[in-house]
C-alpha atoms as a PDB file:
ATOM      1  CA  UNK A   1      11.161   4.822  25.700  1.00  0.00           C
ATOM      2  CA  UNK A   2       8.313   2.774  24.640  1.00  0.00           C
ATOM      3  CA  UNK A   3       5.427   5.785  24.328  1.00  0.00           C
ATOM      4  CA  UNK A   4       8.148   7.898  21.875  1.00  0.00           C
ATOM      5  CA  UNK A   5       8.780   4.770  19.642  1.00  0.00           C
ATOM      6  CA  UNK A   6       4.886   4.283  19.226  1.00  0.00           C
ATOM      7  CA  UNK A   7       4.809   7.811  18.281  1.00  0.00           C
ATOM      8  CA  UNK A   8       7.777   7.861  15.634  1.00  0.00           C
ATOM      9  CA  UNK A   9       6.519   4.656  13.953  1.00  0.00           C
ATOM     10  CA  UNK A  10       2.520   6.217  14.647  1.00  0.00           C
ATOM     11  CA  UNK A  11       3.889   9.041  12.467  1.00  0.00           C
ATOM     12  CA  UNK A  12       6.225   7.389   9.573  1.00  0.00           C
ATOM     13  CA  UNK A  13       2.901   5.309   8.868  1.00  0.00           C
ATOM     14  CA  UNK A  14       1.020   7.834   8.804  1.00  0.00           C
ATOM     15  CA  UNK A  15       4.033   9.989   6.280  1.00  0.00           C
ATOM     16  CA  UNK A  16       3.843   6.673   4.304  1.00  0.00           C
ATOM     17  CA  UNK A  17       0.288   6.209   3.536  1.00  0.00           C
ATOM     18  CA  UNK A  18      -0.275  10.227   2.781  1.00  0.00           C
ATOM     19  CA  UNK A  19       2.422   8.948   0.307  1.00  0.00           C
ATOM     20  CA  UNK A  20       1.023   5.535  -0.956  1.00  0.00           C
ATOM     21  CA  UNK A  21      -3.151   5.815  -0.209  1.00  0.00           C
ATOM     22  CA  UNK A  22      -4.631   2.943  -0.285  1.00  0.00           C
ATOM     23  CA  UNK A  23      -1.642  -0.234   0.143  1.00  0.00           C
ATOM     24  CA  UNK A  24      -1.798  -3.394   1.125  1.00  0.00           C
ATOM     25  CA  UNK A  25       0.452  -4.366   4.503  1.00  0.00           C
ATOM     26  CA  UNK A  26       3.378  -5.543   2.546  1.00  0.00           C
ATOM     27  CA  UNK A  27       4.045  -2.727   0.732  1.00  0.00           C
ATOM     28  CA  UNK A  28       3.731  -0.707   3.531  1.00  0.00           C
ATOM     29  CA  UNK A  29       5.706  -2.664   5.035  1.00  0.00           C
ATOM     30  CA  UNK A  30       8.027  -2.708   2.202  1.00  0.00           C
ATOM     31  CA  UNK A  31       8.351   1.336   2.751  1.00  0.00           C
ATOM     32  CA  UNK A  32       8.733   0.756   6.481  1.00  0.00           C
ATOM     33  CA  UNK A  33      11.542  -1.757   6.431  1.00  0.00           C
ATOM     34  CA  UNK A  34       9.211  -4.279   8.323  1.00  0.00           C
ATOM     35  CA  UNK A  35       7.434  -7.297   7.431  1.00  0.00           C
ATOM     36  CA  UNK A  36       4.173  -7.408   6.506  1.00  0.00           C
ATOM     37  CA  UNK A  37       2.951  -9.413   9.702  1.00  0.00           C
ATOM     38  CA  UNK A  38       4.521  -7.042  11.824  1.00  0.00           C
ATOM     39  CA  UNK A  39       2.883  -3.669   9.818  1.00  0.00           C
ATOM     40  CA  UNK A  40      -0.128  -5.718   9.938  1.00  0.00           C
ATOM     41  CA  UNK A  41       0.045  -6.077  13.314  1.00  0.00           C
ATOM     42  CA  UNK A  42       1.409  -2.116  13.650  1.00  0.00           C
ATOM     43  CA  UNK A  43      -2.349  -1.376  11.274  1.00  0.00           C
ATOM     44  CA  UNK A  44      -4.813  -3.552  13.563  1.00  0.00           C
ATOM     45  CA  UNK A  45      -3.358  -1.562  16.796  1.00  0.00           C
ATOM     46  CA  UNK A  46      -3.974   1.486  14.657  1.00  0.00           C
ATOM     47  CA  UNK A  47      -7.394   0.660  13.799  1.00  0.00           C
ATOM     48  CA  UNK A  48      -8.325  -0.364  17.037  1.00  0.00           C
ATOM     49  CA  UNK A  49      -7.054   3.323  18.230  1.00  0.00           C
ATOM     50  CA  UNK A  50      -9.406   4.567  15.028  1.00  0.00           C
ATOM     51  CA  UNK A  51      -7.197   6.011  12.706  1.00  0.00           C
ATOM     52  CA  UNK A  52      -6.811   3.944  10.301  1.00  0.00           C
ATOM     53  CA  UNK A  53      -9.868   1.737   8.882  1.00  0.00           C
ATOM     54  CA  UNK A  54      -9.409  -1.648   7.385  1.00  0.00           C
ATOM     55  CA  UNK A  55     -11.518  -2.079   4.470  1.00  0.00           C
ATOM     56  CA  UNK A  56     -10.855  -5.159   2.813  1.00  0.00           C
ATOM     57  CA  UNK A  57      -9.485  -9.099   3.160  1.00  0.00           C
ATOM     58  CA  UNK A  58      -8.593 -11.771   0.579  1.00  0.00           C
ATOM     59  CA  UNK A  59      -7.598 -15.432   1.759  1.00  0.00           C
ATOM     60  CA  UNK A  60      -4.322 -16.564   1.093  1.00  0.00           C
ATOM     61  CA  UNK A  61      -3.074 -18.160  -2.059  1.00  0.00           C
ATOM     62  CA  UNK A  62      -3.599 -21.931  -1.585  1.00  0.00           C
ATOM     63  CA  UNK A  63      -6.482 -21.474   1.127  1.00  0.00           C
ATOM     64  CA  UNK A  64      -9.548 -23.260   1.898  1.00  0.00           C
ATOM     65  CA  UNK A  65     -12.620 -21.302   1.611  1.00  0.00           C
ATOM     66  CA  UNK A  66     -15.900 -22.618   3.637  1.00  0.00           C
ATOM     67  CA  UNK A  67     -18.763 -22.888   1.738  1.00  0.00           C
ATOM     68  CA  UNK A  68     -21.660 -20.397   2.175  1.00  0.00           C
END
């Protein structure tokens, strides 16, 4: 059933972060055994619910930054 997977992987973040604090999607991830697009993914849902809160972004190695 969809609603009780939500709610075991809904938990094991939550287990994992009590754990880790503050991590970045990969190592979450890493902790998880997903990859980091799909915890990121699993986060955004999360913070859209409100319980987690997404506090900082860095561009990716190699990427163009607009000017101000």
């Amino acid at each position: 059933m969809v609603d009780g997977w939500w709610t075991d992987i809904e938990r094991e973040i939550d287990e994992w972060m009590s754990v880790l604090g503050d991590c970045t999607p990969a190592e979450l991830g890493k902790h998880l055994g997903m990859s980091e697009s799909a915890t990121a993914s699993l986060i955004c849902m999360l913070a859209a619910e409100g319980k987690v809160r997404i506090s900082r972004v860095s561009a990716a190695d190699g990427a163009s930054r607009a000017a101000a």
